[in-house]
C-alpha atoms as a PDB file:
ATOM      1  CA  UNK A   1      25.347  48.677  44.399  1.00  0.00           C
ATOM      2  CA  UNK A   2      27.038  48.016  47.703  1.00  0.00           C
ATOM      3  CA  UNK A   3      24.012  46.925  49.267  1.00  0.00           C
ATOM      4  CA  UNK A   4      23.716  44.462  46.891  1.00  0.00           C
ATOM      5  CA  UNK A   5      26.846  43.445  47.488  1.00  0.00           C
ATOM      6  CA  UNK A   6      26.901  43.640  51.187  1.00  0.00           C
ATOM      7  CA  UNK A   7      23.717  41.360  50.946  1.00  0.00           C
ATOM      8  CA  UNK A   8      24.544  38.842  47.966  1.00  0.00           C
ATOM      9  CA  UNK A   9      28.196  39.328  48.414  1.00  0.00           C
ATOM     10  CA  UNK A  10      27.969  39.630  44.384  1.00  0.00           C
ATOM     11  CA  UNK A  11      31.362  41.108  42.996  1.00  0.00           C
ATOM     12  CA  UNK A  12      31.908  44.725  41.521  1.00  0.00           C
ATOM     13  CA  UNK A  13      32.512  42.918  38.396  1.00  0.00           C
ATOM     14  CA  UNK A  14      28.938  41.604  38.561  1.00  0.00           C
ATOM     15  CA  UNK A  15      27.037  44.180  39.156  1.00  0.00           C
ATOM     16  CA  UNK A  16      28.724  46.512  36.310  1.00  0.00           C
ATOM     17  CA  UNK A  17      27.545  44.107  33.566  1.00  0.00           C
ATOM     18  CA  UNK A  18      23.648  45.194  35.470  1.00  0.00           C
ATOM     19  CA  UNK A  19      21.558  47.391  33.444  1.00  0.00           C
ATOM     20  CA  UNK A  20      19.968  50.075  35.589  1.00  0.00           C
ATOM     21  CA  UNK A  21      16.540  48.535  35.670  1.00  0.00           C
ATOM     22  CA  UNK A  22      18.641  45.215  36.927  1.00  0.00           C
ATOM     23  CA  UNK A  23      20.165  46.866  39.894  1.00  0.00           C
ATOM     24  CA  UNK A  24      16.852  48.797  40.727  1.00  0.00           C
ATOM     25  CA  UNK A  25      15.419  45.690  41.165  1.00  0.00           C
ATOM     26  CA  UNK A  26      18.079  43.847  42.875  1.00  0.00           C
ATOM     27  CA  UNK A  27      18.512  46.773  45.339  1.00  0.00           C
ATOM     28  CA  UNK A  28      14.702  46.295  46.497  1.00  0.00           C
ATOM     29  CA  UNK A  29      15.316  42.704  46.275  1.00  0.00           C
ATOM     30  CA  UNK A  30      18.923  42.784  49.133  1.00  0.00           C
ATOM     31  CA  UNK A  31      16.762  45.183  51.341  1.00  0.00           C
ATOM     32  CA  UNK A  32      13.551  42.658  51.254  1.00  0.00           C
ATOM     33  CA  UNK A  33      16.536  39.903  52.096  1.00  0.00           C
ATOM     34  CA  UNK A  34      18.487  42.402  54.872  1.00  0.00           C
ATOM     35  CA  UNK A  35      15.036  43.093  56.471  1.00  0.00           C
ATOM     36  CA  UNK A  36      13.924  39.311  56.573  1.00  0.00           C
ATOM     37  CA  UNK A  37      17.039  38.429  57.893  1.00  0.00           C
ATOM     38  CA  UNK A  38      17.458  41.173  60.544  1.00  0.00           C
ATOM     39  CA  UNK A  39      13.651  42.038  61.648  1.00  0.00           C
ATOM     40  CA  UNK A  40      13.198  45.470  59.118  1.00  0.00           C
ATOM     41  CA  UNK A  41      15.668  46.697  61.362  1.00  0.00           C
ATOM     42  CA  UNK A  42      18.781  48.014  59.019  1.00  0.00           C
ATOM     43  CA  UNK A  43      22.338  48.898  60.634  1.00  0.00           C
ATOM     44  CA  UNK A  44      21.156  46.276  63.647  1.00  0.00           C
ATOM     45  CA  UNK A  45      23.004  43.811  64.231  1.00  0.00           C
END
């Protein structure tokens, strides 16, 4: 969850109402987003 919400900036309260298929797929999505935005290079800044 917190990458999502490091990435989306997507409040707790959001992603609790996320089914676990939901946040499986938003977690792949924030690190496809992260590694666009930051060359596949996570912790980088």
């Amino acid at each position: 969850m917190a990458n999502i919400a490091a990435v989306f900036h997507w409040p707790l309260s959001e992603l609790r109402d996320l089914a676990l298929d939901e946040l499986i797929e938003w977690s792949a999505r924030a690190t496809e987003r992260w590694n666009a935005m930051w060359g596949g290079k996570e912790g980088s800044r």
